[in-house]
PDB file of N, CA and C in Angstrom:
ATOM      1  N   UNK A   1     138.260 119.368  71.934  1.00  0.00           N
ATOM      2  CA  UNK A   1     138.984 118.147  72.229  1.00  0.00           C
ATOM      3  C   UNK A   1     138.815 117.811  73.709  1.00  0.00           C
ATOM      4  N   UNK A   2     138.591 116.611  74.041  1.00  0.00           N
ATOM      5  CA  UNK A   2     138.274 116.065  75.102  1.00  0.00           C
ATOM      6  C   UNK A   2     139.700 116.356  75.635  1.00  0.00           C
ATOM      7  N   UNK A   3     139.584 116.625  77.074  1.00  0.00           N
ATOM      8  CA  UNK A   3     140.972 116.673  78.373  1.00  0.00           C
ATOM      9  C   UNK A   3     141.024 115.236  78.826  1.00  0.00           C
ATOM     10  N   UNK A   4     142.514 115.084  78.873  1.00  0.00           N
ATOM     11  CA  UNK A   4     142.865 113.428  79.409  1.00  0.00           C
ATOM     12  C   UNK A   4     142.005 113.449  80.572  1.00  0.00           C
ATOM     13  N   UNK A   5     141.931 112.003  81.260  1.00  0.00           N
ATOM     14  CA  UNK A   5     141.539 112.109  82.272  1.00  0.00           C
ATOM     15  C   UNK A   5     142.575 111.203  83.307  1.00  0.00           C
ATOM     16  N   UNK A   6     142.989 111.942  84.545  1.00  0.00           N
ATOM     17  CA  UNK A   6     143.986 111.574  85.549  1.00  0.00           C
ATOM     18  C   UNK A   6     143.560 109.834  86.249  1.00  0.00           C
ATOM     19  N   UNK A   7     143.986 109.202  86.316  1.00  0.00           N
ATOM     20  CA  UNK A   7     144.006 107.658  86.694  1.00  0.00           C
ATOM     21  C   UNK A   7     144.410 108.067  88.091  1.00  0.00           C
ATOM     22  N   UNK A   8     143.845 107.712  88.784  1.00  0.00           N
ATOM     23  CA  UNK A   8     144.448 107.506  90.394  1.00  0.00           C
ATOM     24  C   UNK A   8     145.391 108.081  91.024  1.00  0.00           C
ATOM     25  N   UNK A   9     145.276 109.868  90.636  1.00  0.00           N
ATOM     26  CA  UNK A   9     145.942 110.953  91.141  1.00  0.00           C
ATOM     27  C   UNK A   9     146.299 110.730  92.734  1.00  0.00           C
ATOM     28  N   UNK A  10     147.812 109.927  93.542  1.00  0.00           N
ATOM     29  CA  UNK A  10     147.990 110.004  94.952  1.00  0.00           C
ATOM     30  C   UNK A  10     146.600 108.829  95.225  1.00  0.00           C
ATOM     31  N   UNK A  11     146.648 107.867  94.577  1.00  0.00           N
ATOM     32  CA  UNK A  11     145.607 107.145  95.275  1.00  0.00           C
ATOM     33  C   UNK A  11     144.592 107.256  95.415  1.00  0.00           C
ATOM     34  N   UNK A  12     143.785 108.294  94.911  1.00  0.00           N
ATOM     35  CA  UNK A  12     141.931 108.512  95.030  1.00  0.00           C
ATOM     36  C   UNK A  12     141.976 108.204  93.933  1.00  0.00           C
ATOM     37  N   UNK A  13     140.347 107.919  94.252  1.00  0.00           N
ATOM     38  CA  UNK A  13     139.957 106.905  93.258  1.00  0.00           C
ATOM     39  C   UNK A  13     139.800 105.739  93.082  1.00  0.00           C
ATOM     40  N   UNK A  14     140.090 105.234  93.989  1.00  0.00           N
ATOM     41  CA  UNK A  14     140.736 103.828  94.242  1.00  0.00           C
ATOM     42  C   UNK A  14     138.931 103.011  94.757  1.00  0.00           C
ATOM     43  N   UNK A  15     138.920 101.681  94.536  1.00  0.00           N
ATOM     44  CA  UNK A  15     137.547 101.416  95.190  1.00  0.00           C
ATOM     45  C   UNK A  15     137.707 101.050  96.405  1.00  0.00           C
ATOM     46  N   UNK A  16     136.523 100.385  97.308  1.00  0.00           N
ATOM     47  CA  UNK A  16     137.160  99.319  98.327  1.00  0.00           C
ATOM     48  C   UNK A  16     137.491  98.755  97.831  1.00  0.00           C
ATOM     49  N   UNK A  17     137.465  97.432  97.232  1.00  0.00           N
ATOM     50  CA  UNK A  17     138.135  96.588  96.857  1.00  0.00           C
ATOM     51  C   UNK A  17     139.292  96.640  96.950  1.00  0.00           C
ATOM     52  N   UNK A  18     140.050  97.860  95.814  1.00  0.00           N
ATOM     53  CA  UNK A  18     141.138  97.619  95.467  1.00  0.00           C
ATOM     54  C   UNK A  18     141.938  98.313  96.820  1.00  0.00           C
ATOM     55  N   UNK A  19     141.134  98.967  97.696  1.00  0.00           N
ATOM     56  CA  UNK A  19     141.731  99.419  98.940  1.00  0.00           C
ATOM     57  C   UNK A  19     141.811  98.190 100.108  1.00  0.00           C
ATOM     58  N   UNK A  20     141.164  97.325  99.825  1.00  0.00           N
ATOM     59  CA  UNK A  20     141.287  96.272 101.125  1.00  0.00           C
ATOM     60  C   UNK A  20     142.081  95.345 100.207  1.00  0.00           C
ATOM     61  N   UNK A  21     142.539  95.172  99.350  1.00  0.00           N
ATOM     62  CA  UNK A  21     143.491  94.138  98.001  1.00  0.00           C
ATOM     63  C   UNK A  21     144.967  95.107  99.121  1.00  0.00           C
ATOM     64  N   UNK A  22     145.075  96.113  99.159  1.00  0.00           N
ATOM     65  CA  UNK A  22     146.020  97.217  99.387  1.00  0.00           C
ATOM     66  C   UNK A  22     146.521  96.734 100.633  1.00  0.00           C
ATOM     67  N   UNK A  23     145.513  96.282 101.544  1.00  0.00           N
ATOM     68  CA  UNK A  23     145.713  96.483 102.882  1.00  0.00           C
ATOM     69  C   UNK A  23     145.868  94.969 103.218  1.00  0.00           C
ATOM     70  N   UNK A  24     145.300  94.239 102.929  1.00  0.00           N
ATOM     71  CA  UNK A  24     145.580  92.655 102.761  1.00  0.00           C
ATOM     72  C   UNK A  24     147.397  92.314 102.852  1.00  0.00           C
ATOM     73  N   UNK A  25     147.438  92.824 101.418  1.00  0.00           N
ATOM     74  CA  UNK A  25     149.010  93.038 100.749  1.00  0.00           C
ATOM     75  C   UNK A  25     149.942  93.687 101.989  1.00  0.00           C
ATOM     76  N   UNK A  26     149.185  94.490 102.774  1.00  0.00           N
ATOM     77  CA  UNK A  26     150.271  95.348 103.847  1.00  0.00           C
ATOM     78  C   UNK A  26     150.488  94.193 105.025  1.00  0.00           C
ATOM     79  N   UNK A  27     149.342  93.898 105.359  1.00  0.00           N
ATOM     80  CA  UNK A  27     149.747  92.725 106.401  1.00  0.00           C
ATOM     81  C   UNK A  27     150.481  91.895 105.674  1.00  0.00           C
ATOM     82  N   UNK A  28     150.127  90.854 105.054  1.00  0.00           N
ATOM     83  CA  UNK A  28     150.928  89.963 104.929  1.00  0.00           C
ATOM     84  C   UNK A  28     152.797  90.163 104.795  1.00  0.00           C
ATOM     85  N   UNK A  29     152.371  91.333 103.964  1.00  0.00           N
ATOM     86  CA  UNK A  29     154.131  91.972 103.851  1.00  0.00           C
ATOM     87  C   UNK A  29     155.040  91.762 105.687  1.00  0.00           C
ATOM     88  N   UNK A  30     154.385  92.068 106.331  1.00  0.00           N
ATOM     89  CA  UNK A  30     154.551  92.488 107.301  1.00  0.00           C
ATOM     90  C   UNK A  30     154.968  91.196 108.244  1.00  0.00           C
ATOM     91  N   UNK A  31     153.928  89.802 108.264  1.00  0.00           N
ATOM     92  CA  UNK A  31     153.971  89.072 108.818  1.00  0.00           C
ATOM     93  C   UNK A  31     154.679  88.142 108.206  1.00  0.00           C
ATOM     94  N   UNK A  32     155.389  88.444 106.743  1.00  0.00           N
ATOM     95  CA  UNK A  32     156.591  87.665 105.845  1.00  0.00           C
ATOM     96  C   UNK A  32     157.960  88.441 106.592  1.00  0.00           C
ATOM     97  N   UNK A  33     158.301  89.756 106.814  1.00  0.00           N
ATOM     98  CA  UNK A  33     158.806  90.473 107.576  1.00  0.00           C
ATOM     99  C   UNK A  33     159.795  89.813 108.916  1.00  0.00           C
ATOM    100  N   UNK A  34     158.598  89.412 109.711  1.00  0.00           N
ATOM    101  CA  UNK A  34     158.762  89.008 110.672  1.00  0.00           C
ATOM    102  C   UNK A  34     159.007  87.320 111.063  1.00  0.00           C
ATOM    103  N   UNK A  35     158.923  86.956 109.912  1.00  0.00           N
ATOM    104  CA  UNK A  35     158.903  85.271 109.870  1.00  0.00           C
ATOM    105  C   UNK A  35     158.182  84.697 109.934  1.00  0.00           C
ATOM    106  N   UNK A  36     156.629  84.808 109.600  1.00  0.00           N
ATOM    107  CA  UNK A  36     155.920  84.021 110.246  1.00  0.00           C
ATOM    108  C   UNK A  36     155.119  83.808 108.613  1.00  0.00           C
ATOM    109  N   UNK A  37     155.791  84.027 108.100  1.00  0.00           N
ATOM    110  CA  UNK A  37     154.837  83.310 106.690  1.00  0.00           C
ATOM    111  C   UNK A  37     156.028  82.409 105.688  1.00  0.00           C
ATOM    112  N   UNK A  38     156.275  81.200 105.849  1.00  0.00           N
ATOM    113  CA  UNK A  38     157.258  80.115 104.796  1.00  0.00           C
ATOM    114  C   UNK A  38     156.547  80.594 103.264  1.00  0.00           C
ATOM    115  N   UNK A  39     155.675  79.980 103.163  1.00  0.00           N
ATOM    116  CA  UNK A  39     154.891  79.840 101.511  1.00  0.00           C
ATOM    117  C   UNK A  39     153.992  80.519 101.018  1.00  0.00           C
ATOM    118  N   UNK A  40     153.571  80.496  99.775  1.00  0.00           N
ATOM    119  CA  UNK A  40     152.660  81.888  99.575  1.00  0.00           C
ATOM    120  C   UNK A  40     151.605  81.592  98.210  1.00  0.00           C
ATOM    121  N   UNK A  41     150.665  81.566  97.923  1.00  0.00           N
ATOM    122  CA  UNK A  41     150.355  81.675  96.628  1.00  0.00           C
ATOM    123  C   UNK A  41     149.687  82.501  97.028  1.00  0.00           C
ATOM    124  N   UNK A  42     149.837  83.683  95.577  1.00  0.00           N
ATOM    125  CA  UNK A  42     149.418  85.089  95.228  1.00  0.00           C
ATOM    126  C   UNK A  42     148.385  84.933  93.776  1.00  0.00           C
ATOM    127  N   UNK A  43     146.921  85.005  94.216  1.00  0.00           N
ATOM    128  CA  UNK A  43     146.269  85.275  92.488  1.00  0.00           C
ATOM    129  C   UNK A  43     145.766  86.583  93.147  1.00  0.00           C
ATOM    130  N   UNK A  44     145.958  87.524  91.885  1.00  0.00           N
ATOM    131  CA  UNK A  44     145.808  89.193  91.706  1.00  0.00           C
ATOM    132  C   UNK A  44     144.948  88.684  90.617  1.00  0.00           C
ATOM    133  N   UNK A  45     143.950  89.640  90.086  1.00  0.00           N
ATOM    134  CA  UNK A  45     142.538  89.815  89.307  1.00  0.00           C
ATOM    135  C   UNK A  45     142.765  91.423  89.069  1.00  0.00           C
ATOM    136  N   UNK A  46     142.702  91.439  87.506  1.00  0.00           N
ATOM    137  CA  UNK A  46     142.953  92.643  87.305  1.00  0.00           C
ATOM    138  C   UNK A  46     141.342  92.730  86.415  1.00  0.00           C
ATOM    139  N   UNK A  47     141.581  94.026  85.755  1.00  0.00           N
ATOM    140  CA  UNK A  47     139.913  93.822  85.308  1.00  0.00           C
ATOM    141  C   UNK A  47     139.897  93.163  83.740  1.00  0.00           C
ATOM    142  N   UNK A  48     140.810  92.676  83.149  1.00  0.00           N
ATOM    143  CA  UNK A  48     140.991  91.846  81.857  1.00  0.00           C
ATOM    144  C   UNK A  48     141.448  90.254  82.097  1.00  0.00           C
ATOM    145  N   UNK A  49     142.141  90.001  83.214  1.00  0.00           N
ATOM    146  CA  UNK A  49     142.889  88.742  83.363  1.00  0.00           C
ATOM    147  C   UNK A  49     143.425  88.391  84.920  1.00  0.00           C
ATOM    148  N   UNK A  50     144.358  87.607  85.640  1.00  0.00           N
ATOM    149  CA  UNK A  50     144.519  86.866  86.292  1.00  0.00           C
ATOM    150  C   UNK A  50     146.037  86.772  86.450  1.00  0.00           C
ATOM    151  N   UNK A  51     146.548  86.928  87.679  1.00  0.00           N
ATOM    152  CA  UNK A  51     147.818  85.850  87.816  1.00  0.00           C
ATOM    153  C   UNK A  51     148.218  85.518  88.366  1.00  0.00           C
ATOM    154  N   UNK A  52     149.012  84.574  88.927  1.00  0.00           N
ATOM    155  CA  UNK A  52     149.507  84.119  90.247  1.00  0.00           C
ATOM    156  C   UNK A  52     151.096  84.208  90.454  1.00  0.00           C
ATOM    157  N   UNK A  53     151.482  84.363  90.925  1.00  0.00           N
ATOM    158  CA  UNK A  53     152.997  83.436  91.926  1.00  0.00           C
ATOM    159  C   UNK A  53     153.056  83.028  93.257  1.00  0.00           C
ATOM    160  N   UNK A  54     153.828  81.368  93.177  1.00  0.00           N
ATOM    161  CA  UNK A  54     153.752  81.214  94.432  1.00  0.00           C
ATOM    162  C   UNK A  54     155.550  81.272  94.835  1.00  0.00           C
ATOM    163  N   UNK A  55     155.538  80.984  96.134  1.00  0.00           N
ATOM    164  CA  UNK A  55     156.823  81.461  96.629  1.00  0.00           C
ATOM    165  C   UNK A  55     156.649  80.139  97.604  1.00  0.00           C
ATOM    166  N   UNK A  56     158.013  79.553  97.956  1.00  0.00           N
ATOM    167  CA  UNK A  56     158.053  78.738  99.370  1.00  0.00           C
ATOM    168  C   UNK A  56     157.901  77.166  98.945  1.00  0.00           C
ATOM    169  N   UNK A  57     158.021  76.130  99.263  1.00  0.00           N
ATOM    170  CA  UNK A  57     158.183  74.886  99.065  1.00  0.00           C
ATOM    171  C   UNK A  57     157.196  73.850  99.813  1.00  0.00           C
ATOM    172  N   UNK A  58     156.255  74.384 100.650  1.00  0.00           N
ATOM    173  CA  UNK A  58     155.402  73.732 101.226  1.00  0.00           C
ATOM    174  C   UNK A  58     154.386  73.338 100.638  1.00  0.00           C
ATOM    175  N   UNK A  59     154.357  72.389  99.503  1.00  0.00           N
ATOM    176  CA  UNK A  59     153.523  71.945  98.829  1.00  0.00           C
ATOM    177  C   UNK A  59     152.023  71.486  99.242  1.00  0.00           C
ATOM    178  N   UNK A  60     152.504  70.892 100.562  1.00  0.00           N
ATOM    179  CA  UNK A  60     151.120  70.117 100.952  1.00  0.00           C
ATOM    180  C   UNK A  60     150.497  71.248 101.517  1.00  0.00           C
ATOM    181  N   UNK A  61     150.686  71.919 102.328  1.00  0.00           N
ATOM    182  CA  UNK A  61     149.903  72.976 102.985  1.00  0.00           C
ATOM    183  C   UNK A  61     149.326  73.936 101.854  1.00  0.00           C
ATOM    184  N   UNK A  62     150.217  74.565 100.658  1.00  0.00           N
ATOM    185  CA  UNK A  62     149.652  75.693 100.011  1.00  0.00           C
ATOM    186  C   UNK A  62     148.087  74.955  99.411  1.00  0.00           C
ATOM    187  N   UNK A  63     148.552  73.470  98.937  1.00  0.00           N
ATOM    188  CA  UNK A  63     147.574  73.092  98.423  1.00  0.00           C
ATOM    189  C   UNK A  63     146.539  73.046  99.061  1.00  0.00           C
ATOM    190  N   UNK A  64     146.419  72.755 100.512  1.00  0.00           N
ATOM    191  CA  UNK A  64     145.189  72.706 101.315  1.00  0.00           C
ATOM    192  C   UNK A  64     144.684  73.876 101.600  1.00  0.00           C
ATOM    193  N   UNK A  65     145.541  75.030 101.584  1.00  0.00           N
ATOM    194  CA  UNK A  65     145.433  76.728 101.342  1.00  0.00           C
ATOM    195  C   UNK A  65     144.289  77.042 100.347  1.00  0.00           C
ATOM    196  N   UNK A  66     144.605  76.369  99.351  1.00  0.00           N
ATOM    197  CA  UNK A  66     143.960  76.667  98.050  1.00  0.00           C
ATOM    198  C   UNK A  66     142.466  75.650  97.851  1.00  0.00           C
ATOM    199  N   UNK A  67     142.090  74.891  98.941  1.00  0.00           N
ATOM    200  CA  UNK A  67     141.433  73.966  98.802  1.00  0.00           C
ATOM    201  C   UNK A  67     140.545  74.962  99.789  1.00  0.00           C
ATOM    202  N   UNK A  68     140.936  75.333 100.806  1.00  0.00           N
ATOM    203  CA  UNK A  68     139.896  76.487 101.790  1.00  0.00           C
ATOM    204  C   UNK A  68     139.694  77.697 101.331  1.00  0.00           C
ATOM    205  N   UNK A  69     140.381  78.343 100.145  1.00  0.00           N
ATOM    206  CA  UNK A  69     139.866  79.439  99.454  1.00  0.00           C
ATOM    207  C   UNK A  69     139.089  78.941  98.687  1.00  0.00           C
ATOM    208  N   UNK A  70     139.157  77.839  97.564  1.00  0.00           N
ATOM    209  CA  UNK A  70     138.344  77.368  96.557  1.00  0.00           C
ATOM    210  C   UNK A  70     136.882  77.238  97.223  1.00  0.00           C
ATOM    211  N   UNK A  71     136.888  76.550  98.403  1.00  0.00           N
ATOM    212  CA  UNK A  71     135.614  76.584  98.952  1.00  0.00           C
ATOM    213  C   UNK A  71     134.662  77.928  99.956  1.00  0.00           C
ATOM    214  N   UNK A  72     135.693  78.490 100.054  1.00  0.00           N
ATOM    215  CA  UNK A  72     135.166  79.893 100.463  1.00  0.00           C
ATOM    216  C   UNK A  72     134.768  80.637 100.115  1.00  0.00           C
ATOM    217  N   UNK A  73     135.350  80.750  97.947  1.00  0.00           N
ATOM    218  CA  UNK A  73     134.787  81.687  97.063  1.00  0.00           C
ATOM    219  C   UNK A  73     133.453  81.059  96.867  1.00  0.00           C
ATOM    220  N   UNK A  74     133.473  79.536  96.941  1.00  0.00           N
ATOM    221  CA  UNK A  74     131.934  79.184  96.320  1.00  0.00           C
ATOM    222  C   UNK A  74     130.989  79.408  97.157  1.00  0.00           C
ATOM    223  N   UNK A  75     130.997  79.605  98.681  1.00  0.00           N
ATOM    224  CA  UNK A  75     129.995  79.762  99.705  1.00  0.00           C
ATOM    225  C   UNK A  75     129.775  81.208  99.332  1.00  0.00           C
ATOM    226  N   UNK A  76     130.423  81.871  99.020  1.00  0.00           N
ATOM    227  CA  UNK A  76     130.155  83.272  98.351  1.00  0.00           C
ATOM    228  C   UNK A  76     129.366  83.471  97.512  1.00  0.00           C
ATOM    229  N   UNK A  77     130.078  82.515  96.546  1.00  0.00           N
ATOM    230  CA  UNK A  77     129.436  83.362  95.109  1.00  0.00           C
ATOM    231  C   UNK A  77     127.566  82.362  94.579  1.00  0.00           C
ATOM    232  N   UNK A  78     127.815  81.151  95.913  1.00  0.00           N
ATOM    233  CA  UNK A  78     126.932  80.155  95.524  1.00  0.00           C
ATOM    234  C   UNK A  78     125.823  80.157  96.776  1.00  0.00           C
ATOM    235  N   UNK A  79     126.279  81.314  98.101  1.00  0.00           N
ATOM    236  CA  UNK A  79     125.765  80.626  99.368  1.00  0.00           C
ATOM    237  C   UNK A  79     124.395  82.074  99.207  1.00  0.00           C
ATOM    238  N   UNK A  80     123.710  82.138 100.223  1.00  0.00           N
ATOM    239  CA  UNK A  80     122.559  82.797 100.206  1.00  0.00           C
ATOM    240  C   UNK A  80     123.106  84.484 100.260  1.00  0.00           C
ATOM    241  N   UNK A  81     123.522  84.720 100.683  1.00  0.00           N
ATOM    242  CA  UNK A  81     123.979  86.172 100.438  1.00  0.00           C
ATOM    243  C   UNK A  81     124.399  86.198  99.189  1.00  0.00           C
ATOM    244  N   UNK A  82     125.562  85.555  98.146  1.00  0.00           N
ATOM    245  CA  UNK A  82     125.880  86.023  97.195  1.00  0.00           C
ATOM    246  C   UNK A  82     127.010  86.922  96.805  1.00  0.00           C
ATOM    247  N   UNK A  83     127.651  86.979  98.060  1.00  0.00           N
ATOM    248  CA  UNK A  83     128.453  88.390  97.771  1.00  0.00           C
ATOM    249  C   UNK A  83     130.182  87.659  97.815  1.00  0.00           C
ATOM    250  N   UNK A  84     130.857  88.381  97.177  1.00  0.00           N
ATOM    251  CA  UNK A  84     132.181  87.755  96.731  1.00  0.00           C
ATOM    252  C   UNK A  84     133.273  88.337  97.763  1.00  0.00           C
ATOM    253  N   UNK A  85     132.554  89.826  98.419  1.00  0.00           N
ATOM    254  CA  UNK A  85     133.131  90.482  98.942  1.00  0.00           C
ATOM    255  C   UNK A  85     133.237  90.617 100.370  1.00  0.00           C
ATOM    256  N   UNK A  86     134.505  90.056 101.148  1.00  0.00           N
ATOM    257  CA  UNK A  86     134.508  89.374 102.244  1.00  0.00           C
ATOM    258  C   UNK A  86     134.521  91.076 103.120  1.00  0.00           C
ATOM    259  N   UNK A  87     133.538  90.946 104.393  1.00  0.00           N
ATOM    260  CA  UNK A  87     133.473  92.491 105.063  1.00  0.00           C
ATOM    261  C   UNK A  87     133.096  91.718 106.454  1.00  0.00           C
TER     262      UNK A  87
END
């Protein structure tokens, strides 16, 4: 019989990705903390699906938020490098 296998025993294991997703998440915590973040939209990507929440009432800004990510993923995923993964 096959032995289970341990999922992310203390955090190894972990990729970059999901280690700079980690560290992303720490700043911002940090600079909500301190006051300096009103509004927020959050999309997390898991490896089946998607989700968001936003937080804060600043409509016009999140939207223009989301208008400079929308175009940032496509210089990525569309521009000559190719890579999704911001370094």
């Amino acid at each position: 019989m096959k032995r289970p296998t341990l999922i992310k025993p203390d955090g190894m294991g972990m990729s970059t990705a999901q280690l700079e997703c980690i560290g992303k998440l720490e700043e911002a915590l940090e600079s909500a903390k301190d006051g300096q973040i009103l509004a927020l939209v959050l999309v997390a990507v898991g490896p089946g699906d998607f989700g968001i929440a936003i937080a804060g009432a600043d409509a016009p800004r999140l939207n223009l938020g989301l208008d400079a990510a929308k175009t940032e993923i496509l210089s990525r995923v569309l521009g000559p490098k190719r890579s999704v993964i911001h370094r």
